[in-house]
C-alpha atoms as a PDB file:
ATOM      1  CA  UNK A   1      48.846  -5.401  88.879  1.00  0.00           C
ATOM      2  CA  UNK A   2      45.954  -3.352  86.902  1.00  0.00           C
ATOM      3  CA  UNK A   3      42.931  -4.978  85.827  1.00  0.00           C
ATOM      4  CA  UNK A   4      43.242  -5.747  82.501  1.00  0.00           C
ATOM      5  CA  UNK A   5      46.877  -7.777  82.901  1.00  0.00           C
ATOM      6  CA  UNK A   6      44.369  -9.659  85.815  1.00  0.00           C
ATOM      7  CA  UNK A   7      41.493 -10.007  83.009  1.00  0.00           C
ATOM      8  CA  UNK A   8      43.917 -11.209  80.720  1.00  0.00           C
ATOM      9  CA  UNK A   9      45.475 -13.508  82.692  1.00  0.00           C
ATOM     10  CA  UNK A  10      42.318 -14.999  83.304  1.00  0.00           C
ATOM     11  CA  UNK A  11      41.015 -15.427  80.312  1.00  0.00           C
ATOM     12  CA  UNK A  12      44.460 -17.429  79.697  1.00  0.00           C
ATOM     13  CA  UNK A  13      43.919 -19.701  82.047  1.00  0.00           C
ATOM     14  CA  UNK A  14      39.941 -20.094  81.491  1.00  0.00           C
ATOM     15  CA  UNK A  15      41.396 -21.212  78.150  1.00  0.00           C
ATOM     16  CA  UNK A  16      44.205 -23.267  78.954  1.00  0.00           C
ATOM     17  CA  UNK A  17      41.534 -25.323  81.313  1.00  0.00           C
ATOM     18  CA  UNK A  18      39.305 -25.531  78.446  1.00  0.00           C
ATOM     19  CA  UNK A  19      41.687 -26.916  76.221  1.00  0.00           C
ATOM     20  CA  UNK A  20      43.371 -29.551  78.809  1.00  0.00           C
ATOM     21  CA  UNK A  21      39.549 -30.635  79.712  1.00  0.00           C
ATOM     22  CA  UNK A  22      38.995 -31.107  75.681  1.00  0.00           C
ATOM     23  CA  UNK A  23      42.073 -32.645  75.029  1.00  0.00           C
ATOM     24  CA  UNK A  24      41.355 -35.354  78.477  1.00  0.00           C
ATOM     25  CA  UNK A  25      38.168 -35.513  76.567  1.00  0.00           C
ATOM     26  CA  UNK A  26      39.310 -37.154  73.483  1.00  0.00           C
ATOM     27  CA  UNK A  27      42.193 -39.203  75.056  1.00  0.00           C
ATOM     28  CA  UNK A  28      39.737 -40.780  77.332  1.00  0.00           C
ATOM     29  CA  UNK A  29      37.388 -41.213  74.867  1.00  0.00           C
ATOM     30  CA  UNK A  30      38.870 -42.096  72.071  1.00  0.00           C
ATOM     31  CA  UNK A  31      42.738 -41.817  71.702  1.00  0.00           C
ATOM     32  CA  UNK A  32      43.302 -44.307  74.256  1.00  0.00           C
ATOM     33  CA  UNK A  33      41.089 -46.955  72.674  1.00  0.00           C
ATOM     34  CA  UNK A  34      42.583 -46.645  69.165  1.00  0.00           C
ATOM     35  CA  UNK A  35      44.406 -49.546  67.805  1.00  0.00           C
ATOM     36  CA  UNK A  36      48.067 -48.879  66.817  1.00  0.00           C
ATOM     37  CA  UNK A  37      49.893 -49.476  63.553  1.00  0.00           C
ATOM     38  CA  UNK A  38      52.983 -51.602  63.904  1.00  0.00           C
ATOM     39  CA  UNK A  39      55.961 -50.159  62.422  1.00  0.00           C
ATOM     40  CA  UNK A  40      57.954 -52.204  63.682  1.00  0.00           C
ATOM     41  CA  UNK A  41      58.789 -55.955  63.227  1.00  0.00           C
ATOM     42  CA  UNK A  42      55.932 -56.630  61.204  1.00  0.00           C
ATOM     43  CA  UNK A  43      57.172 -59.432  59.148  1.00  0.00           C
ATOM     44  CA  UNK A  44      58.692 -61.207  61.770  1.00  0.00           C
ATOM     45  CA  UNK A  45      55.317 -60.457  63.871  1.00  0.00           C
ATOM     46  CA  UNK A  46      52.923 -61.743  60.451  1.00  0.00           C
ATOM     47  CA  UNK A  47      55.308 -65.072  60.240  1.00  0.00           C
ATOM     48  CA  UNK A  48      54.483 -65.917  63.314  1.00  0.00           C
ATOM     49  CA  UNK A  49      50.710 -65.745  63.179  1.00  0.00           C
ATOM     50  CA  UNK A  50      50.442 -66.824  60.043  1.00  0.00           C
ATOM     51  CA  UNK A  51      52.849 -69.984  59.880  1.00  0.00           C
ATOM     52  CA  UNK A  52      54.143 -70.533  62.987  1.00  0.00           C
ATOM     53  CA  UNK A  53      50.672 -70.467  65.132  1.00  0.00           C
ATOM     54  CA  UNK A  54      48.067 -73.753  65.093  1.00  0.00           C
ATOM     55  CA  UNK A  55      45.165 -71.056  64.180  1.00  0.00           C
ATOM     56  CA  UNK A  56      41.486 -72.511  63.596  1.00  0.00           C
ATOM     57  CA  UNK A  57      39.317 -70.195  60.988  1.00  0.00           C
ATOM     58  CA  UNK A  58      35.990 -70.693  59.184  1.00  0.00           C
ATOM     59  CA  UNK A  59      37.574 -70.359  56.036  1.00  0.00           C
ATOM     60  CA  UNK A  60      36.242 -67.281  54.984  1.00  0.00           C
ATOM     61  CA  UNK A  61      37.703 -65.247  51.879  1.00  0.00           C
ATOM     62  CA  UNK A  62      38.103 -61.418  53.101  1.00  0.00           C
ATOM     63  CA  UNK A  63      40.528 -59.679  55.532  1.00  0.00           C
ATOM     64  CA  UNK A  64      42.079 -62.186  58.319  1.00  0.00           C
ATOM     65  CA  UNK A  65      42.057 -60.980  61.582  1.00  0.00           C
ATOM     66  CA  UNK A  66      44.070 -63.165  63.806  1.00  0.00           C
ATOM     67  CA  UNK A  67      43.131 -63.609  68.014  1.00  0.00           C
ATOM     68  CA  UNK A  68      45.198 -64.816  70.698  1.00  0.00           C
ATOM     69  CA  UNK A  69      42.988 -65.927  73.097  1.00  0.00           C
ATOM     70  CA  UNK A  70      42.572 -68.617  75.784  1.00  0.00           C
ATOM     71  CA  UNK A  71      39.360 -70.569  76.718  1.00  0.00           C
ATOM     72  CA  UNK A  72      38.044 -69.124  79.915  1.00  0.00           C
ATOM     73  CA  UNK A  73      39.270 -65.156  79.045  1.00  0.00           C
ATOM     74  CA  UNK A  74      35.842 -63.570  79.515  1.00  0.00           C
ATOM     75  CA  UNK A  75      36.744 -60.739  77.207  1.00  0.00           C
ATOM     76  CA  UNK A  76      37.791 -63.309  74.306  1.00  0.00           C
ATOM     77  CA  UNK A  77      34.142 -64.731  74.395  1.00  0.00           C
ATOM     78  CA  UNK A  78      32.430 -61.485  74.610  1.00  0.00           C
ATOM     79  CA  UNK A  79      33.995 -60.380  71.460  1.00  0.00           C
ATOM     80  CA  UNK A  80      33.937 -63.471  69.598  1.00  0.00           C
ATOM     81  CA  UNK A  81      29.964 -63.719  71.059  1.00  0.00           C
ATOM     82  CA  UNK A  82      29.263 -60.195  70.065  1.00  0.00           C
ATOM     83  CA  UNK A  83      31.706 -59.710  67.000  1.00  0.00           C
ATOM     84  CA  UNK A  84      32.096 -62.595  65.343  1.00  0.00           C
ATOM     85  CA  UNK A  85      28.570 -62.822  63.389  1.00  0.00           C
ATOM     86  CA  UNK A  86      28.855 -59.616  61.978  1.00  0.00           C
ATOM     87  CA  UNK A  87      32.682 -60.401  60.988  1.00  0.00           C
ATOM     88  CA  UNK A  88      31.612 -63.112  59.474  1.00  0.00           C
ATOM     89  CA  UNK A  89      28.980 -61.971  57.621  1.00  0.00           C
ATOM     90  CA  UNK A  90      31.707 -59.232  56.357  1.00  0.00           C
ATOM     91  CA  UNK A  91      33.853 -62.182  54.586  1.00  0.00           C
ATOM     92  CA  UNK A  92      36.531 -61.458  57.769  1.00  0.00           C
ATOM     93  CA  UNK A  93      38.492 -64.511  58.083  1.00  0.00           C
ATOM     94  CA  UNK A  94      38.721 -65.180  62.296  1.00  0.00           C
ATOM     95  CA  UNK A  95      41.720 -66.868  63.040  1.00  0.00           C
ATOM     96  CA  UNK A  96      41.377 -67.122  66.360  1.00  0.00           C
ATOM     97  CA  UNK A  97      44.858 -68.889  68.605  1.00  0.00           C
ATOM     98  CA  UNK A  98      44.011 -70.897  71.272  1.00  0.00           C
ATOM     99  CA  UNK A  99      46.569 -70.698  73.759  1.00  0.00           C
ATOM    100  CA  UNK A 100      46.778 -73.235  77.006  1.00  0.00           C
ATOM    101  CA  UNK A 101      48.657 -71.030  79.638  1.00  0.00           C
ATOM    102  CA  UNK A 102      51.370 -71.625  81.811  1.00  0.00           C
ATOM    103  CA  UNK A 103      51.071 -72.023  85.616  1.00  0.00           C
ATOM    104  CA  UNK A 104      51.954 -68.876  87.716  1.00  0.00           C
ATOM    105  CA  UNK A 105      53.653 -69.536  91.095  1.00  0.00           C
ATOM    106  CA  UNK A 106      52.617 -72.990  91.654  1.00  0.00           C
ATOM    107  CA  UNK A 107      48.948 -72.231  90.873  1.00  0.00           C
ATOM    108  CA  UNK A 108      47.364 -73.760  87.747  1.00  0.00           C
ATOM    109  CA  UNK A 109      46.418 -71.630  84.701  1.00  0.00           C
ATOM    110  CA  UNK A 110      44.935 -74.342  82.777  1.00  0.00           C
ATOM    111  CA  UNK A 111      43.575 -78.027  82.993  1.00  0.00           C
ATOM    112  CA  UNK A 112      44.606 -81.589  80.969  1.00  0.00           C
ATOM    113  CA  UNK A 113      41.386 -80.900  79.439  1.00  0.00           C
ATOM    114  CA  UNK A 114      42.554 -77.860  78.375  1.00  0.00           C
ATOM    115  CA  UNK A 115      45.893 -78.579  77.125  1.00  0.00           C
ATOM    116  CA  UNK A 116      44.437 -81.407  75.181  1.00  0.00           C
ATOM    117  CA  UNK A 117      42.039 -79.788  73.172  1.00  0.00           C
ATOM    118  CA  UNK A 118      44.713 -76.873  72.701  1.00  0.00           C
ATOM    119  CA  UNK A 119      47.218 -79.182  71.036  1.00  0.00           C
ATOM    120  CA  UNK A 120      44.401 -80.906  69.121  1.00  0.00           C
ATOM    121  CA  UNK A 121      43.488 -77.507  67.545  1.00  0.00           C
ATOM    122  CA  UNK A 122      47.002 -76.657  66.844  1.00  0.00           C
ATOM    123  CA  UNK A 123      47.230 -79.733  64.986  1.00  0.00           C
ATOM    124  CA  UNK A 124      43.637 -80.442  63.292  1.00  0.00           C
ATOM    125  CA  UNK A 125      43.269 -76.745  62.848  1.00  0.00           C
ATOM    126  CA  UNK A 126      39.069 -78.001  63.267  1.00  0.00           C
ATOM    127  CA  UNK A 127      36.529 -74.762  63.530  1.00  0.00           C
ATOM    128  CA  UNK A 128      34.548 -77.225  64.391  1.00  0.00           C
ATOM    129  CA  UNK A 129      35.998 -78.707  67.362  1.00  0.00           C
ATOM    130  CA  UNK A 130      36.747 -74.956  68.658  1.00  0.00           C
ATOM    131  CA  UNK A 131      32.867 -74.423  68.143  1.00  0.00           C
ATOM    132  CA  UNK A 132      31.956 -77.687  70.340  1.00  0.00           C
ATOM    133  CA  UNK A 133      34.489 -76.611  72.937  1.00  0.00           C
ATOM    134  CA  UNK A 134      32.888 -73.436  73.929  1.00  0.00           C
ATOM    135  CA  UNK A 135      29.163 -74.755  73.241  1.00  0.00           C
ATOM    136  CA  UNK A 136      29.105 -75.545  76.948  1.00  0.00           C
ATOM    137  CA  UNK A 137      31.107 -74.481  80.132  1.00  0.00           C
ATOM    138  CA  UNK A 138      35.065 -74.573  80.370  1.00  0.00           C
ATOM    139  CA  UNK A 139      34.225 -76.722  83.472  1.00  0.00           C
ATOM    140  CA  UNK A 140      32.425 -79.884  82.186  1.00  0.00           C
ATOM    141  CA  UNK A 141      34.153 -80.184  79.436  1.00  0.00           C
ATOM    142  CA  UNK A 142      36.087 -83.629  79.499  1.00  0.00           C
ATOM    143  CA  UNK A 143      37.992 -83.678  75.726  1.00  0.00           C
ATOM    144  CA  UNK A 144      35.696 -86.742  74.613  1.00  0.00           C
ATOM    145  CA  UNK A 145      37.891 -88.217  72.108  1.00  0.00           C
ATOM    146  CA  UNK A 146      40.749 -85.941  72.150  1.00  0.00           C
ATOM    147  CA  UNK A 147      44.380 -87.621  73.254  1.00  0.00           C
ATOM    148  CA  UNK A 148      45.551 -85.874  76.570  1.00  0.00           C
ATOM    149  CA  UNK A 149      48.743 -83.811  76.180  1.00  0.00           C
ATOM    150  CA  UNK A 150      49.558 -84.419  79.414  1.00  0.00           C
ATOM    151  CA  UNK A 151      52.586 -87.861  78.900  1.00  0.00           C
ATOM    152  CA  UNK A 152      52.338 -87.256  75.305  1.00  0.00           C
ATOM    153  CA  UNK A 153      55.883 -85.580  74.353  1.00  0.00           C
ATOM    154  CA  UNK A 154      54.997 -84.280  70.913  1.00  0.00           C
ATOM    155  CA  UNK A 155      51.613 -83.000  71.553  1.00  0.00           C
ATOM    156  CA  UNK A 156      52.980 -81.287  75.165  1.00  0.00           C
ATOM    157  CA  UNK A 157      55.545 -79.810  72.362  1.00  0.00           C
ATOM    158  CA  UNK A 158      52.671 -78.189  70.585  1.00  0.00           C
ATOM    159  CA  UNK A 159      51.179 -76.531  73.654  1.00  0.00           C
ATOM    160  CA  UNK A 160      54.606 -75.426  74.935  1.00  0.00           C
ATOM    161  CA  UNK A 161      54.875 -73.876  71.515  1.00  0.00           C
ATOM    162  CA  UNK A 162      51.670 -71.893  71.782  1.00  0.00           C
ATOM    163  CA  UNK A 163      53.063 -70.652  74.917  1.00  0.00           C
ATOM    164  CA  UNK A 164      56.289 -69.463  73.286  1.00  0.00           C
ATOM    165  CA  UNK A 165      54.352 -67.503  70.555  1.00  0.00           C
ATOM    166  CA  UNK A 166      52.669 -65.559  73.469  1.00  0.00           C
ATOM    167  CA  UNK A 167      56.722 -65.166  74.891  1.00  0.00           C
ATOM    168  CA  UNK A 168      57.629 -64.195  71.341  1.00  0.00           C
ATOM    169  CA  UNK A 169      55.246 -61.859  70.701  1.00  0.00           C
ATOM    170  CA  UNK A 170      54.984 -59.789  74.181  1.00  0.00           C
ATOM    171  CA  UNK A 171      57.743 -57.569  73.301  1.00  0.00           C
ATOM    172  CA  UNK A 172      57.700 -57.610  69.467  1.00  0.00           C
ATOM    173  CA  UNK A 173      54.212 -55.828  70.511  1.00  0.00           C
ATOM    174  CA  UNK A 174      55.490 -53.667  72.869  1.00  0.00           C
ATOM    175  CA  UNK A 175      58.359 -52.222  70.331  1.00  0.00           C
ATOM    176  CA  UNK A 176      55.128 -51.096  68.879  1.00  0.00           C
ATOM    177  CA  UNK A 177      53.355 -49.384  72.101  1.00  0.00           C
ATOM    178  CA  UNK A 178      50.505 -52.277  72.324  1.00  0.00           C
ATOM    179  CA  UNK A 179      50.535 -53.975  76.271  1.00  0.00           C
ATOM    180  CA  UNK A 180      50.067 -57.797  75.621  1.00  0.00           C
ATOM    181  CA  UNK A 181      46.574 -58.705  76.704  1.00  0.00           C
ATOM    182  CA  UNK A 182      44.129 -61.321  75.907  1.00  0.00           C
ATOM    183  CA  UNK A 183      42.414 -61.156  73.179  1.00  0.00           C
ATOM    184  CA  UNK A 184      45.354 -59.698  71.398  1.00  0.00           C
ATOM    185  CA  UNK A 185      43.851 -58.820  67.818  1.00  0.00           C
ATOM    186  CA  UNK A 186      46.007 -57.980  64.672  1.00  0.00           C
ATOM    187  CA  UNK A 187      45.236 -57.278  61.524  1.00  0.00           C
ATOM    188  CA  UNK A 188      45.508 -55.378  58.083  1.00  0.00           C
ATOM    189  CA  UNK A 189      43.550 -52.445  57.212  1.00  0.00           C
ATOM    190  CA  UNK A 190      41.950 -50.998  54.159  1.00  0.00           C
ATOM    191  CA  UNK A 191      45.563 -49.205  53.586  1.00  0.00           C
ATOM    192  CA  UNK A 192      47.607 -52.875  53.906  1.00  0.00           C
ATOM    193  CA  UNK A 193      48.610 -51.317  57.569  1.00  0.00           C
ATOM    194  CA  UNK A 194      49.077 -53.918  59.575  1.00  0.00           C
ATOM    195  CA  UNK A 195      47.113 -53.423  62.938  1.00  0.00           C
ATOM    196  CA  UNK A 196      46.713 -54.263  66.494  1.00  0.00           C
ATOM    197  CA  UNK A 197      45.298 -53.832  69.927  1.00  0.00           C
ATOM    198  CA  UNK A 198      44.853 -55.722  73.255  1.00  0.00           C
ATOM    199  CA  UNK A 199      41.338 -55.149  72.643  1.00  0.00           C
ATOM    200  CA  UNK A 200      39.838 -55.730  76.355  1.00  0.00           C
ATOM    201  CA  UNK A 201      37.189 -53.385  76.257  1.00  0.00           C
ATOM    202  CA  UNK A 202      34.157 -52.814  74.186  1.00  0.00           C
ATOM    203  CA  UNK A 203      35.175 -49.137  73.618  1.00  0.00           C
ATOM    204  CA  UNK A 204      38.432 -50.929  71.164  1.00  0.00           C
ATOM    205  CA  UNK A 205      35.584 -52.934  69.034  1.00  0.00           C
ATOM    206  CA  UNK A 206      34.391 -49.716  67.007  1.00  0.00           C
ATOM    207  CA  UNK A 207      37.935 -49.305  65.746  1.00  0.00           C
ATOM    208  CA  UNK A 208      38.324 -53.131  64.953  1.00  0.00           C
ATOM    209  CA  UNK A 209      34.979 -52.824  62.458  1.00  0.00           C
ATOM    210  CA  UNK A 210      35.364 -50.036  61.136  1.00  0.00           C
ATOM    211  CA  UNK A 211      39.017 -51.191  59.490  1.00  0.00           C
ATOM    212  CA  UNK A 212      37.740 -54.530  58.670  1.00  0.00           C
ATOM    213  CA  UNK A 213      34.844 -53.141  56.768  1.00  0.00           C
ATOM    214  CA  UNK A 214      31.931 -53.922  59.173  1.00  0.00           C
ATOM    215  CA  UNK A 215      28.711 -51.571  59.200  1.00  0.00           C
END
């Protein structure tokens, strides 16, 4: 093989690394974290956030941006801690789900506590009472006031029914390539696109702003 075939072949392959390395480049550093646009099932997916789910909001007046979310997910409350006040201060309408999960293999995924402030939220729909409930630790909070879901058919009725939402919308989300993960975010964009992402990370919240109109 001369030199210049070697030279050339080379230089392809100097270029085809280049390109892979730029192309890992912007998957890992942005493609991956981008939110995706659901084609599919959308009205089904929007009835069920928007009539079938106990939501609590502060009653804002601009874009809704609806949260599944449970009370101890540490990457709900860093996003709702480090999101919410400039969302708010955007007119975005947080309609954040409280969910009260179901126990895995025996083991407990939420307490009476828990499921009783889940149902009352579902059915007051109080801002306020979300607001008290995460003002101090998951742990020592006792429901003061709230009736326990636990014996209570109808309000055990409205947590099981947060629970099917979550059931419902796991693979309506997936038709659309988003992975079900707390907090699951959705959304409409400045194009009526409706939106979403399992938005775990900090790297997804860029994205998030940005459609929802947030400096």
């Amino acid at each position: 093989m001369d030199r210049k075939r070697l030279t050339a072949i080379a230089a392809l392959v100097l270029v085809v690394a280049v390109v892979g390395a730029a192309g890992w480049a912007w998957w890992q550093n942005d493609l991956r974290w981008r939110p995706k646009t659901i084609g599919k099932h959308a009205p089904e997916i929007a009835r069920l956030l928007e009539q079938e789910a106990g939501w609590v909001s502060p009653g804002l007046n601009g874009s809704k941006l609806y949260m599944v979310s449970f009370r101890t997910c540490p990457d709900c409350l860093r996003f709702k801690a480090e999101q919410f006040p400039d969302l708010h201060a955007a007119g975005v309408d947080t309609r954040v789900i409280e969910i009260a999960r179901r126990d895995v293999n025996g083991l407990p995924k939420s307490t009476p506590e828990e499921r009783a402030t889940v149902a009352e939220l579902w059915l007051t729909r109080s801002w306020a009472l979300m607001e008290r409930w995460e003002s101090m630790p998951a742990a020592a909070w006792t429901a003061p006031g709230i009736p326990p879901a636990d014996g209570d058919p109808a309000r055990t009725a409205v947590v099981e029914a947060g629970r099917g939402l979550v059931d419902q919308l796991v693979p309506l989300m997936k038709a659309n390539g988003v992975d079900f993960a707390y907090p699951l975010l959705v959304w409409w964009d400045q194009d009526g696109r409706m939106r979403a992402c399992a938005c775990e990370k900090r790297e997804t919240y860029r994205y998030v702003r940005r459609e929802l109109g947030v400096e």
